[in-house]
C-alpha atoms as a PDB file:
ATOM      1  CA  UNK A   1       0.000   0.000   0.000  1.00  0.00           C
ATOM      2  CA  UNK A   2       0.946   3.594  -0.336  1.00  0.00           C
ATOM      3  CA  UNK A   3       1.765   5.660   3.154  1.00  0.00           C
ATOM      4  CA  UNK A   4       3.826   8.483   3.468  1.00  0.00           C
ATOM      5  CA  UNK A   5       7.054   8.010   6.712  1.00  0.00           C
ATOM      6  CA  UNK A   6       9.995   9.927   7.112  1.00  0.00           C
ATOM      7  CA  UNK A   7      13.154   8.347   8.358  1.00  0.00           C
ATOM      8  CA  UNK A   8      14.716  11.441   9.407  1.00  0.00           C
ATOM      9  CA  UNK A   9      13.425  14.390  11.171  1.00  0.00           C
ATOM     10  CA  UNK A  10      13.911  17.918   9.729  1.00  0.00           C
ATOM     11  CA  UNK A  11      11.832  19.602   7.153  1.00  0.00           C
ATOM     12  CA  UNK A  12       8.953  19.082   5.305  1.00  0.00           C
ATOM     13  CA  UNK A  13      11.318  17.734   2.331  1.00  0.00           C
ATOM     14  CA  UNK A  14      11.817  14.360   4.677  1.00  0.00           C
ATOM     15  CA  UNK A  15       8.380  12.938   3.831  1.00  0.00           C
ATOM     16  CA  UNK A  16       8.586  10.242   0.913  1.00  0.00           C
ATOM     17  CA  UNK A  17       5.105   8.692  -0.730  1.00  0.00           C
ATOM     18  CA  UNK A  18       6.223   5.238  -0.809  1.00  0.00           C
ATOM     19  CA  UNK A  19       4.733   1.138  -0.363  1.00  0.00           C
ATOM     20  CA  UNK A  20       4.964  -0.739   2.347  1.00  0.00           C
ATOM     21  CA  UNK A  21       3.237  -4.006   3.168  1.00  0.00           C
ATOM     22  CA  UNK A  22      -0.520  -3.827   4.164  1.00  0.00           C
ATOM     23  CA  UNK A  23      -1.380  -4.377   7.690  1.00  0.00           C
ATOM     24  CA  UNK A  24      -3.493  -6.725   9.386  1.00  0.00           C
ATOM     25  CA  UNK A  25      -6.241  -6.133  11.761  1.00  0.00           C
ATOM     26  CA  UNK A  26      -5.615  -9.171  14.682  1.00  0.00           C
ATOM     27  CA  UNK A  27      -7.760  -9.171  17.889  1.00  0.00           C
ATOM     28  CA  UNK A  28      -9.583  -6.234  19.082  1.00  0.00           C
ATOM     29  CA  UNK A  29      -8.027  -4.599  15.975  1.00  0.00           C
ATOM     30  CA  UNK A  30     -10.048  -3.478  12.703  1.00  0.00           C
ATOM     31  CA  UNK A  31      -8.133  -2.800   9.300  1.00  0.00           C
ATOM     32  CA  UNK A  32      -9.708   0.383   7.474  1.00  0.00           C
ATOM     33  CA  UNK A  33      -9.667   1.698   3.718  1.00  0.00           C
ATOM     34  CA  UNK A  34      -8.666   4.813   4.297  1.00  0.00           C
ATOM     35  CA  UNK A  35     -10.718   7.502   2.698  1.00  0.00           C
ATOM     36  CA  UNK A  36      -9.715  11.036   4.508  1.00  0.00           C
ATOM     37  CA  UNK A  37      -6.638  11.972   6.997  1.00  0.00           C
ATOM     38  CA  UNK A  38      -6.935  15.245   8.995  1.00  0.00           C
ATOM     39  CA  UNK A  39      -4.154  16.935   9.048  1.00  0.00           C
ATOM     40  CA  UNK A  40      -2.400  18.488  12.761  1.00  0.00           C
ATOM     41  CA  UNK A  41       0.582  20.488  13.898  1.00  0.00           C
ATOM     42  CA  UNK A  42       1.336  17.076  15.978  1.00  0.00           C
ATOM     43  CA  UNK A  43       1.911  16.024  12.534  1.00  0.00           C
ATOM     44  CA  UNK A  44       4.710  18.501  12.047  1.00  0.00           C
ATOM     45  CA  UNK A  45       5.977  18.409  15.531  1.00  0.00           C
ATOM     46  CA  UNK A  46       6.499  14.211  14.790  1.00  0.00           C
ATOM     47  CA  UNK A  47       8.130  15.194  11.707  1.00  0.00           C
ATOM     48  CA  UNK A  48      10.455  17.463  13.524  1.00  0.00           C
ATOM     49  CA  UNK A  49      11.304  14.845  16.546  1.00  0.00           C
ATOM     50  CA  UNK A  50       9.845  17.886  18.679  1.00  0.00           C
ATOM     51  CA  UNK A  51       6.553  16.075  19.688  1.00  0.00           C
ATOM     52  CA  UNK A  52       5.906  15.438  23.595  1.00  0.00           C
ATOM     53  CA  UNK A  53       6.846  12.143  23.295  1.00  0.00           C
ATOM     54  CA  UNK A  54       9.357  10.196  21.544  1.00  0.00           C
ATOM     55  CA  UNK A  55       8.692   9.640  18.113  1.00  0.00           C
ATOM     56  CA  UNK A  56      10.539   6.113  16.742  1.00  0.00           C
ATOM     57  CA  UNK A  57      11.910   6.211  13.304  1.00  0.00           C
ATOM     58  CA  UNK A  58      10.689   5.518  10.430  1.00  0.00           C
ATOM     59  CA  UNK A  59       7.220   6.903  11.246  1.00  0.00           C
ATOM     60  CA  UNK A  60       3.887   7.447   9.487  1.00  0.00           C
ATOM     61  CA  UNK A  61       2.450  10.528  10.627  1.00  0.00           C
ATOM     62  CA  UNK A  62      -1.157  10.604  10.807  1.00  0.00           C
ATOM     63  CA  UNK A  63      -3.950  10.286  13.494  1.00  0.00           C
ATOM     64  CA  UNK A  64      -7.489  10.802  12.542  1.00  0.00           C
ATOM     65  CA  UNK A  65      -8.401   8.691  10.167  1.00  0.00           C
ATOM     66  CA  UNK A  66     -12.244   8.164   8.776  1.00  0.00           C
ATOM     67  CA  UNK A  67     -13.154   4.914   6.252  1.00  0.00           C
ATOM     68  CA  UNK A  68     -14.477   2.079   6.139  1.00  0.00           C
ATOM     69  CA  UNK A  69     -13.938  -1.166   7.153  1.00  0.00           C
ATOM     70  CA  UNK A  70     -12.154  -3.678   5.349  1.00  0.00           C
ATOM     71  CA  UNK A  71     -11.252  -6.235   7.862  1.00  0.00           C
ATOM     72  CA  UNK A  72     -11.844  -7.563  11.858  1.00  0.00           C
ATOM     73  CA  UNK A  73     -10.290  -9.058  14.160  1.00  0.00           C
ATOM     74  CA  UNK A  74     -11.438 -12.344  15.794  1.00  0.00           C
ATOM     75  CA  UNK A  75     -12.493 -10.799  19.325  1.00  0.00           C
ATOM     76  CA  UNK A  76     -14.661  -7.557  17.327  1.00  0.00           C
ATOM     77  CA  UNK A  77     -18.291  -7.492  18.024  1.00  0.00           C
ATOM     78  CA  UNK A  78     -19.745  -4.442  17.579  1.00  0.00           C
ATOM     79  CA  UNK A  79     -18.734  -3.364  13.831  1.00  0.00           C
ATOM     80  CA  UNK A  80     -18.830  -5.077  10.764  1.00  0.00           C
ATOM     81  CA  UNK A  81     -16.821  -5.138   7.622  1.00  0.00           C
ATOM     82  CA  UNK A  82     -18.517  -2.279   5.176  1.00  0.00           C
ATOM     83  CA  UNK A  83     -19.320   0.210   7.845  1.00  0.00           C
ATOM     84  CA  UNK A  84     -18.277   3.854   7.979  1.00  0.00           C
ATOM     85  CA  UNK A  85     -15.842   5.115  10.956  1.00  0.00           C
ATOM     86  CA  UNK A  86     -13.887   7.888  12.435  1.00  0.00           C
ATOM     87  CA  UNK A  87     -11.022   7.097  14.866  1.00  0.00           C
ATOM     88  CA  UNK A  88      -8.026   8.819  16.185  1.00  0.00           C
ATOM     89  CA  UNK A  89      -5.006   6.138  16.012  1.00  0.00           C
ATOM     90  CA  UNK A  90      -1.318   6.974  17.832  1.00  0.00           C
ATOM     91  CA  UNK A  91       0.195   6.871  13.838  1.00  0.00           C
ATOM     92  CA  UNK A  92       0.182   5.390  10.658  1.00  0.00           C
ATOM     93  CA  UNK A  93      -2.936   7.439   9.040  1.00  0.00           C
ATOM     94  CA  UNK A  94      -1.097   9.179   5.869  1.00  0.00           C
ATOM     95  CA  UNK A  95      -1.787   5.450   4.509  1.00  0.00           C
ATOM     96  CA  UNK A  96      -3.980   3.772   2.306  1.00  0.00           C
ATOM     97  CA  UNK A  97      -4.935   1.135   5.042  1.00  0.00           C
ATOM     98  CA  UNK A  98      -4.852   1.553   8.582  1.00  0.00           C
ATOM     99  CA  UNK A  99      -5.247  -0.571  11.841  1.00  0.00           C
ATOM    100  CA  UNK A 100      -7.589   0.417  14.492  1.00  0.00           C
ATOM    101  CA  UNK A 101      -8.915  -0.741  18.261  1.00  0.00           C
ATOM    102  CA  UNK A 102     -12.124  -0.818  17.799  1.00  0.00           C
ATOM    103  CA  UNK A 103     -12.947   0.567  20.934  1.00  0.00           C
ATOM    104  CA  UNK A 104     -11.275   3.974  19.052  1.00  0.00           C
ATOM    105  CA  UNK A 105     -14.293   3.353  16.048  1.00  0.00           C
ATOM    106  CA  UNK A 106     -17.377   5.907  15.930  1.00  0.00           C
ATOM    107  CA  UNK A 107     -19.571   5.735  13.075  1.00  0.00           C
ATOM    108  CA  UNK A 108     -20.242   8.210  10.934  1.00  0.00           C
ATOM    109  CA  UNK A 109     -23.952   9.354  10.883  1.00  0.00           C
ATOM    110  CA  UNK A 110     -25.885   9.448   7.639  1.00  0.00           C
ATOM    111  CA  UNK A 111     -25.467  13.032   6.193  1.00  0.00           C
ATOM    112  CA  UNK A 112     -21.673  13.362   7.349  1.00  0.00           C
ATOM    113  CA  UNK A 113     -19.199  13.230   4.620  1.00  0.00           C
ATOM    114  CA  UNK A 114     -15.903  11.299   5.814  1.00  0.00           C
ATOM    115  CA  UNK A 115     -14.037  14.056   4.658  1.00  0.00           C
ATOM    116  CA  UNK A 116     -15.932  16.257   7.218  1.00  0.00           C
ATOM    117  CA  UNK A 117     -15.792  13.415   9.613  1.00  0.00           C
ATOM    118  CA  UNK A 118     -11.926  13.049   9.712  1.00  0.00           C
ATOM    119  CA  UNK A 119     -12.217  16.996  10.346  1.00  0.00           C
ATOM    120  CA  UNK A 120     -13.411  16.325  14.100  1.00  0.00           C
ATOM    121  CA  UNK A 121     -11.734  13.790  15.983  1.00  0.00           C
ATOM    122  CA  UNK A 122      -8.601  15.935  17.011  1.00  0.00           C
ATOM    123  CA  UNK A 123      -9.348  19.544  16.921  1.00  0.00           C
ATOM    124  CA  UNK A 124     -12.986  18.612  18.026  1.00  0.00           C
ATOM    125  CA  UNK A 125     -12.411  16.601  21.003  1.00  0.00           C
ATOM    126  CA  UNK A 126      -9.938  19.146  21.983  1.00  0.00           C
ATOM    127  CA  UNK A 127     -11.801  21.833  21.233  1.00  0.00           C
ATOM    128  CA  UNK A 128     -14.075  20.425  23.712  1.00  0.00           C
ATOM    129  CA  UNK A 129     -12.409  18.973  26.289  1.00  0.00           C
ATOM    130  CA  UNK A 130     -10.119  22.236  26.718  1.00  0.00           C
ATOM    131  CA  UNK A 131     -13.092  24.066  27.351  1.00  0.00           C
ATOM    132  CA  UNK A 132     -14.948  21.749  29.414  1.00  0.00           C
ATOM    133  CA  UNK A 133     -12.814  19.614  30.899  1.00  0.00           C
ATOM    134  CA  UNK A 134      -9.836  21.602  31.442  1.00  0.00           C
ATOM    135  CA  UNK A 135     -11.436  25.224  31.396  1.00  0.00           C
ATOM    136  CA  UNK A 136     -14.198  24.345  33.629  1.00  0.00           C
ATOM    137  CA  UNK A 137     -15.968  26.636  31.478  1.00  0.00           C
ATOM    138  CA  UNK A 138     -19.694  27.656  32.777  1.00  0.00           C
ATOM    139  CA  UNK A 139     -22.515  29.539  32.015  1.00  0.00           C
ATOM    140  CA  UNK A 140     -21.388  33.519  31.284  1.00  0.00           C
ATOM    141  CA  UNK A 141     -17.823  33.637  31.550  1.00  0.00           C
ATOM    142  CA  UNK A 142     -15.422  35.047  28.906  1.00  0.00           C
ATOM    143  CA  UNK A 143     -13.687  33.123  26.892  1.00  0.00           C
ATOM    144  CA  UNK A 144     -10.311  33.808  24.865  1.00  0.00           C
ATOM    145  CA  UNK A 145      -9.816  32.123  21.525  1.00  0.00           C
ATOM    146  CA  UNK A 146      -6.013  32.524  19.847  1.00  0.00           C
ATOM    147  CA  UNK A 147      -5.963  31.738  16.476  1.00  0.00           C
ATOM    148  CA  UNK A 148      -9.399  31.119  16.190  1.00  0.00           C
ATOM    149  CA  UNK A 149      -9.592  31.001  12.022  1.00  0.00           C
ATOM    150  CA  UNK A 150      -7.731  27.438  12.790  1.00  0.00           C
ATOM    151  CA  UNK A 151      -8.646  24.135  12.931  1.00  0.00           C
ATOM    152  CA  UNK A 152      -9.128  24.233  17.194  1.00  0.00           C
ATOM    153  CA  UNK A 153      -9.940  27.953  17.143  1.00  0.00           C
ATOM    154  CA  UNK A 154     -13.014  27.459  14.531  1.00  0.00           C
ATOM    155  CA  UNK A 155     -14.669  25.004  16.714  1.00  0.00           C
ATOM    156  CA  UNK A 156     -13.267  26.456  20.194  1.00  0.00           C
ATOM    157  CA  UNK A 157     -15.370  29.720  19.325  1.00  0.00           C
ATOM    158  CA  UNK A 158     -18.555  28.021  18.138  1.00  0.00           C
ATOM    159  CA  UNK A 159     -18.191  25.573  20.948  1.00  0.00           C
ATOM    160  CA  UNK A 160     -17.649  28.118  23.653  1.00  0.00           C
ATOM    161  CA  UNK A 161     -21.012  29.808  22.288  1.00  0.00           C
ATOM    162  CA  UNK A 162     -23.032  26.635  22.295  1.00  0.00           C
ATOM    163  CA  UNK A 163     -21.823  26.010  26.217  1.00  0.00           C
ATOM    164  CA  UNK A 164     -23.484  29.281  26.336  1.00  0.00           C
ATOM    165  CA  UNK A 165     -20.050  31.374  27.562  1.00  0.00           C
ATOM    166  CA  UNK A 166     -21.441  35.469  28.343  1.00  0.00           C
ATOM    167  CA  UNK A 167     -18.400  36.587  25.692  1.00  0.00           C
ATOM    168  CA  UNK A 168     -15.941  34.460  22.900  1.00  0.00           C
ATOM    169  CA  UNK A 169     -13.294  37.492  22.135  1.00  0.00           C
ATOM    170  CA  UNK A 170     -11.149  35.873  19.311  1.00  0.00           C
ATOM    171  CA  UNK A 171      -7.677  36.850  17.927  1.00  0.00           C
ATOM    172  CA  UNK A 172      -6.256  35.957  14.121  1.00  0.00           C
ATOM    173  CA  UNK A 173      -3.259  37.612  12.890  1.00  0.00           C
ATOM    174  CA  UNK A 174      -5.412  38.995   9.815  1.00  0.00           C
ATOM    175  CA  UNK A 175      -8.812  40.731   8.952  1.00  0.00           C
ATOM    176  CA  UNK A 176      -9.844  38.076   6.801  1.00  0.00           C
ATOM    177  CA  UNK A 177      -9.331  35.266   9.436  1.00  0.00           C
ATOM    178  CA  UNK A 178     -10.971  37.410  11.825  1.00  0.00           C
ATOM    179  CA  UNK A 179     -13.841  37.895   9.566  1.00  0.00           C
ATOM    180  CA  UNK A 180     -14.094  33.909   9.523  1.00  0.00           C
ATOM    181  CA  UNK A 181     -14.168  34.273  13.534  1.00  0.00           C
ATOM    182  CA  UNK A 182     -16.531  36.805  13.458  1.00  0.00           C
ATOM    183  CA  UNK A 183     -18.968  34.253  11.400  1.00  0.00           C
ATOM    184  CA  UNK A 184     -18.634  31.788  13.421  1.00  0.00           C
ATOM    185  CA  UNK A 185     -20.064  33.625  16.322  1.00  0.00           C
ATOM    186  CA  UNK A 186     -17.125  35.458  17.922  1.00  0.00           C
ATOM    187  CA  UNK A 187     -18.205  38.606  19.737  1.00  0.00           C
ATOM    188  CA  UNK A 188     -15.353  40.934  20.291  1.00  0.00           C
ATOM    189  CA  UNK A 189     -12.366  40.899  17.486  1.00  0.00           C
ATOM    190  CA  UNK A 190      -8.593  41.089  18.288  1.00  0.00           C
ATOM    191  CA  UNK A 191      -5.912  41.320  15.719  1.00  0.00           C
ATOM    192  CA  UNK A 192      -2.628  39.268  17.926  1.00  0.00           C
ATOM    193  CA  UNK A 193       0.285  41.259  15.641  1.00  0.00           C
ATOM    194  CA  UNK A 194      -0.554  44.429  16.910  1.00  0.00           C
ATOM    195  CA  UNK A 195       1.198  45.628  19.823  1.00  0.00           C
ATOM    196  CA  UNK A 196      -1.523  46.386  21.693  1.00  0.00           C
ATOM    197  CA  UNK A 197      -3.524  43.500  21.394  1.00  0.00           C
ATOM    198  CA  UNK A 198      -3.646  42.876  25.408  1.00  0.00           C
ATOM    199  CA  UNK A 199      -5.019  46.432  25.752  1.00  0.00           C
ATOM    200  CA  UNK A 200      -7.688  45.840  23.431  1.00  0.00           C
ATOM    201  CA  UNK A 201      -8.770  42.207  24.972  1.00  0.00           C
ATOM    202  CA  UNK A 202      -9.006  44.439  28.610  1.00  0.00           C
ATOM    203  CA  UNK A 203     -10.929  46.894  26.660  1.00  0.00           C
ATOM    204  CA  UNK A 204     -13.776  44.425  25.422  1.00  0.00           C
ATOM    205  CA  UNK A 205     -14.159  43.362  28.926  1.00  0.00           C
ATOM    206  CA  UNK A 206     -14.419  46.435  30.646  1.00  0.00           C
ATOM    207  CA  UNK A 207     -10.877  46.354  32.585  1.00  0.00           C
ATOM    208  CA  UNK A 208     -12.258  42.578  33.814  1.00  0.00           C
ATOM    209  CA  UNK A 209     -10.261  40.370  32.139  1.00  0.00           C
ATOM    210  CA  UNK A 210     -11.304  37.018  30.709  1.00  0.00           C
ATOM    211  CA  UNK A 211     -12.325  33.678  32.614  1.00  0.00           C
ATOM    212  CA  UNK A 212     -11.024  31.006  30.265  1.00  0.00           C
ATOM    213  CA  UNK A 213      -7.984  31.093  27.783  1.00  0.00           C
ATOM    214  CA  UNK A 214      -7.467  29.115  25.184  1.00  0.00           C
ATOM    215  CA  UNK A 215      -3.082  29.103  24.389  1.00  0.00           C
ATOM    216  CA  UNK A 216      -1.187  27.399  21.867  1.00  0.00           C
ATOM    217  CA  UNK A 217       1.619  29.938  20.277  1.00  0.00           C
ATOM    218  CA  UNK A 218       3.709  29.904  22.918  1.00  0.00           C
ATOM    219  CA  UNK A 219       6.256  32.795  23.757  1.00  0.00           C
ATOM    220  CA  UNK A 220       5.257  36.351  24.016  1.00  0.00           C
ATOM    221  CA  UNK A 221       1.765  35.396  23.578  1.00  0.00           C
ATOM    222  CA  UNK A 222       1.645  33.635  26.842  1.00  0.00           C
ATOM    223  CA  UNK A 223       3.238  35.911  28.891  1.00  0.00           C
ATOM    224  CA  UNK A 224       0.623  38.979  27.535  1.00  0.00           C
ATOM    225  CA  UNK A 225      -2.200  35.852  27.922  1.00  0.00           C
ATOM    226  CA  UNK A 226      -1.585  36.135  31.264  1.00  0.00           C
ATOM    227  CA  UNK A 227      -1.963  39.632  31.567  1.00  0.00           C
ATOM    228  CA  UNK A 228      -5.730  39.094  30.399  1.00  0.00           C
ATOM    229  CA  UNK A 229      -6.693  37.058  32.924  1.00  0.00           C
ATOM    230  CA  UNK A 230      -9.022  38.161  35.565  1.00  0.00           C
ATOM    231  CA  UNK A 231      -9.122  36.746  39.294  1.00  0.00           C
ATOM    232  CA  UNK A 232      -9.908  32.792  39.470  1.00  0.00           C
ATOM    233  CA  UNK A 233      -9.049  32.584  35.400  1.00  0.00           C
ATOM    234  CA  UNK A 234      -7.535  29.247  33.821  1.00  0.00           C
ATOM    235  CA  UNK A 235      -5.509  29.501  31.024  1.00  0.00           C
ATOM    236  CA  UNK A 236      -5.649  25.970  29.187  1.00  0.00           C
ATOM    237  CA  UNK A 237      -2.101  25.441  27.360  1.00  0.00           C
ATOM    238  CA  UNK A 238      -2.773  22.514  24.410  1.00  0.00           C
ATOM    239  CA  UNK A 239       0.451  23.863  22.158  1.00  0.00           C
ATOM    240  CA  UNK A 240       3.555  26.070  21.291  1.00  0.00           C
ATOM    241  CA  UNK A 241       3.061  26.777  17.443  1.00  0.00           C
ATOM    242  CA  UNK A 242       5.908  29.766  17.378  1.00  0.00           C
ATOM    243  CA  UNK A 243       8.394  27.269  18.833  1.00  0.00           C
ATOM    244  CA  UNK A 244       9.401  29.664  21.441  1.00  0.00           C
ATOM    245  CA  UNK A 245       8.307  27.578  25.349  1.00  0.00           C
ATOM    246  CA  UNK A 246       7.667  30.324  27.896  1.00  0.00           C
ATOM    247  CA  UNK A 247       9.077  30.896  30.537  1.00  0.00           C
ATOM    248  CA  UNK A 248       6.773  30.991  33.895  1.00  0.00           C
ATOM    249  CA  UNK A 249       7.387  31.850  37.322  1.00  0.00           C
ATOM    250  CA  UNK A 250       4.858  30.190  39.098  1.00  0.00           C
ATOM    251  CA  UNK A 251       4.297  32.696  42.140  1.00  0.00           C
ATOM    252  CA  UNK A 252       3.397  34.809  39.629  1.00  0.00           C
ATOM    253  CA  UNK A 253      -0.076  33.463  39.291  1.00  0.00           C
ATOM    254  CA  UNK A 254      -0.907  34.013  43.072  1.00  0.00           C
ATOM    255  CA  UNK A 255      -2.198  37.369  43.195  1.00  0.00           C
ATOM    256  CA  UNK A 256      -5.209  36.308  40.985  1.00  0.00           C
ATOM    257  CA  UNK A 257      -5.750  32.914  42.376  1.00  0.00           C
ATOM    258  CA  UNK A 258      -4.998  32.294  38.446  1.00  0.00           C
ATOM    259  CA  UNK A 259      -4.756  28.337  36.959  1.00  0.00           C
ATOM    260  CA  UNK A 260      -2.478  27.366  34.207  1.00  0.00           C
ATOM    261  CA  UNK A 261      -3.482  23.728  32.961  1.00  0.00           C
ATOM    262  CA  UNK A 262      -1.901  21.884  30.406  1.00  0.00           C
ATOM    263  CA  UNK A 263      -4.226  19.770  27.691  1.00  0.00           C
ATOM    264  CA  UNK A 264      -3.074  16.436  26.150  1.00  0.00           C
ATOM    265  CA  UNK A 265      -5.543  14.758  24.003  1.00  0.00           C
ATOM    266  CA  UNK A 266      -4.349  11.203  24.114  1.00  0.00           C
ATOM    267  CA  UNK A 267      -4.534  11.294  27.634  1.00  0.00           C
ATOM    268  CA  UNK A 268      -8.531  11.584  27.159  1.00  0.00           C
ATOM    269  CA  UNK A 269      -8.468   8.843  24.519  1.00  0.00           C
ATOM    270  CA  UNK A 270      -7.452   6.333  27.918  1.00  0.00           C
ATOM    271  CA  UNK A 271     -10.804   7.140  28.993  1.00  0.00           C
ATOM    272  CA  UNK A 272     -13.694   5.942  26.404  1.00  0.00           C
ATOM    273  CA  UNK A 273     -16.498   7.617  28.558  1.00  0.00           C
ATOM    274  CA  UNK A 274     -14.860  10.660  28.022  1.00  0.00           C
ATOM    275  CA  UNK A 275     -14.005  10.783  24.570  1.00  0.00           C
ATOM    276  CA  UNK A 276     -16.658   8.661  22.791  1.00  0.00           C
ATOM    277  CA  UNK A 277     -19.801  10.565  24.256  1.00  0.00           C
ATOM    278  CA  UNK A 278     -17.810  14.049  23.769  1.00  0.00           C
ATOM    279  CA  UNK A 279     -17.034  12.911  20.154  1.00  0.00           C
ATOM    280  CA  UNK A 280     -20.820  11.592  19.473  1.00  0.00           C
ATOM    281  CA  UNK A 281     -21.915  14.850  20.604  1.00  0.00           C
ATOM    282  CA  UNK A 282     -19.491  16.739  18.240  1.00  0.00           C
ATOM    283  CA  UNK A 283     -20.971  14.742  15.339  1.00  0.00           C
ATOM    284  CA  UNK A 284     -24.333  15.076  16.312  1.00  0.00           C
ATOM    285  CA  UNK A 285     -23.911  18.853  16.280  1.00  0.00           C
ATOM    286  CA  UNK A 286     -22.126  18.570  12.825  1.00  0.00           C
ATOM    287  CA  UNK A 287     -24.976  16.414  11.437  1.00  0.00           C
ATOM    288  CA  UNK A 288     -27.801  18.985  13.182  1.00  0.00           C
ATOM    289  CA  UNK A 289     -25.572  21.287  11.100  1.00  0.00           C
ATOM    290  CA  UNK A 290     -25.037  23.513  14.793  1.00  0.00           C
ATOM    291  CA  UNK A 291     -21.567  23.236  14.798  1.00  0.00           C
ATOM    292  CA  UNK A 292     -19.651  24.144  10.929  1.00  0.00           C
ATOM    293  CA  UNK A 293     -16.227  23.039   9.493  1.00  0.00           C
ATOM    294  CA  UNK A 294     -14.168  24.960   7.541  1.00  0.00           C
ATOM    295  CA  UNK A 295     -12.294  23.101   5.467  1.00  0.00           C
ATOM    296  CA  UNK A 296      -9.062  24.714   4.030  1.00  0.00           C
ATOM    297  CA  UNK A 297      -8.494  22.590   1.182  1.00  0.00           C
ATOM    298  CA  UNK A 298      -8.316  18.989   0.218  1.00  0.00           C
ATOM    299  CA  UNK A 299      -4.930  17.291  -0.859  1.00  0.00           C
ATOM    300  CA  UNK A 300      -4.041  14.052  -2.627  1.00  0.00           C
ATOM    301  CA  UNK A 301      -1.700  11.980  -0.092  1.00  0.00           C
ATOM    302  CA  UNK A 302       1.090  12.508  -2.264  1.00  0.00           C
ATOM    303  CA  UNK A 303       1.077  16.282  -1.434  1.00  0.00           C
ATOM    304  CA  UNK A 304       1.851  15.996   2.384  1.00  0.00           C
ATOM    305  CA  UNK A 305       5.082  17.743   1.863  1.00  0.00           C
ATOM    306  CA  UNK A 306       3.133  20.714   0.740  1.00  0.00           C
ATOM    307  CA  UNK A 307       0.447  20.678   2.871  1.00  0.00           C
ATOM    308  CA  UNK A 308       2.992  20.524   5.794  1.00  0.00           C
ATOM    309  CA  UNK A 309       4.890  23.559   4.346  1.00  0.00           C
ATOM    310  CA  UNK A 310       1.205  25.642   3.892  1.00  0.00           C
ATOM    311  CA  UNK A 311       0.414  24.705   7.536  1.00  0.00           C
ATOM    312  CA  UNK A 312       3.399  25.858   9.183  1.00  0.00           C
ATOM    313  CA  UNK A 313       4.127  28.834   6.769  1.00  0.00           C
ATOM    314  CA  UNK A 314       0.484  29.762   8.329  1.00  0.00           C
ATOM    315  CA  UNK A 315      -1.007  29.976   4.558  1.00  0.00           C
ATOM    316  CA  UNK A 316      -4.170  27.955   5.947  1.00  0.00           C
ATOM    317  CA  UNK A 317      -7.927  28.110   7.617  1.00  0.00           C
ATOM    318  CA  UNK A 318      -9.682  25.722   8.880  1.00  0.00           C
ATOM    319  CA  UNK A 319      -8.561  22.334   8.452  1.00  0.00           C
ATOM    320  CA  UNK A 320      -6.775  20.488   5.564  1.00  0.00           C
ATOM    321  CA  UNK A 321      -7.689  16.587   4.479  1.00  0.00           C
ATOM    322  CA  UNK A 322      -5.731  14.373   2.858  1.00  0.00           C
ATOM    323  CA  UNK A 323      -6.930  11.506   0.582  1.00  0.00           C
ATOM    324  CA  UNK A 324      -5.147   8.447  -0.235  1.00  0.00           C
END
């Protein structure tokens, strides 16, 4: 089958569209036909051997995957070969076939495209879960989207509305990704290369600050995140897209009674409750068309390379698919 690995970390240039034998699905296992890939930073970060865990060589990036099911294993029970699924698998998705626990599967309603499906699984569940689970988000607060034209930020912003949050203020680094923002039900605008940015986030919220952040450049950006918070805020860390880790000095967050929590989605795939009724819901939203997915492009499998330099040359919205 066709996958694309790299053998050697570095730049985009290291992925090679290549064969390899086809798996097979053994035990709890299922073997899928591969029909759409989503697309991450995680992706990049493996390719880079800067992930938060070690990433063995060679490695097939890749970890939502939707399709449909080619094979079972012996011990299976609750799916069948033909039927259509979404999972999120630790690698091996930029593939043709893949292998699957089939305690990962969730089918694909009627009236969901797999393309849209393979869209959720990552940036939705963490979309979610950082406001939920690690945000503690309730009923009125504030909440603080960076780089919400993204694949997280998209969903974080229409999320945070349908949790029914009092104000989504969201930040993009140009007008036309903060128009996106702004359809998606943002409230209060904030362009994040402008000096002042901070000033205008305490401006929007009357000198208050915001309850619940949302942080994954890294860098400056934390530190002046920080500086929005108001008394009892969290700030929920799920990345460091500009490369550049902060530096914190915990006593720092005293004053405010402030919480800085760190998100790690494949922590909340160890525990199915969590992530198979958060990611039902998520579809169940997409299908009652409440909850809408930008899709930045589609790409032929062959083209990760590229789609890995548009993604970190920030040249994309929404989320990009791949297709075997």
């Amino acid at each position: 089958m066709k996958v694309v690995q790299f053998k050697e970390f570095g730049s985009p240039d290291v992925l090679k569209y290549t064969d390899i034998n086809q798996p097979a699905a053994e035990g709890h296992e299922v073997l899928l036909k591969v029909t759409a890939i989503g697309v991450n930073y995680a992706d990049t970060a493996r390719r880079e051997g800067a992930y938060v865990v070690p990433t063995p060589l060679p490695f097939i990036p890749g970890a939502e995957v939707a399709g449909v099911i080619e094979e079972v294993g012996d011990h299976v029970k609750n799916f069948s070969e033909g039927d259509r699924v979404v999972t999120l698998i630790s690698s091996g998705g930029y593939a043709e076939y893949a292998v699957a626990d089939a305690n990962s599967l969730i089918p694909i309603p009627e009236g969901v495209s797999d393309q849209l499906a393979a869209a959720l699984p990552l940036q939705g569940l963490t979309a979610y879960h950082i406001l939920k689970t690690m945000g503690r988000l309730t009923e009125g607060e504030t909440v603080l989207v960076h780089a919400a034209a993204g694949g997280v930020g998209s969903l974080a912003v229409q999320l945070a509305k349908y949790f029914k949050a009092g104000k989504v203020i969201a930040t993009a680094s140009t007008e036309e990704k903060l128009s996106l923002a702004a359809e998606l039900g943002a409230d209060e605008l904030v362009n994040y290369t402008e000096p002042n940015w901070r000033e205008k986030v305490l401006e929007v919220t009357g000198g208050k600050g915001v309850d619940v952040a949302l942080e994954m450049a890294g860098g400056e950006i934390f530190h002046e995140t920080i500086k929005c918070m108001r008394s009892f805020g969290r700030v929920v860390v799920y990345g460091a897209a500009s490369g550049e880790p902060p530096v914190m000095y915990p006593a720092g967050l005293m004053n405010r009674n402030l919480s800085v929590v760190g998100f790690f989605l494949p922590q909340i795939m160890k525990k199915p409750e969590l992530f198979q009724r958060s990611l039902k819901e998520i579809l169940q939203l997409v299908m009652e068309d409440k909850l809408k997915l930008t899709l930045g492009g589609v790409y032929p499998l062959e083209d990760a390379a590229l789609v890995h330099e548009l993604l970190q040359g920030r040249r994309t919205k929404g989320k990009i698919i791949l297709t075997p």
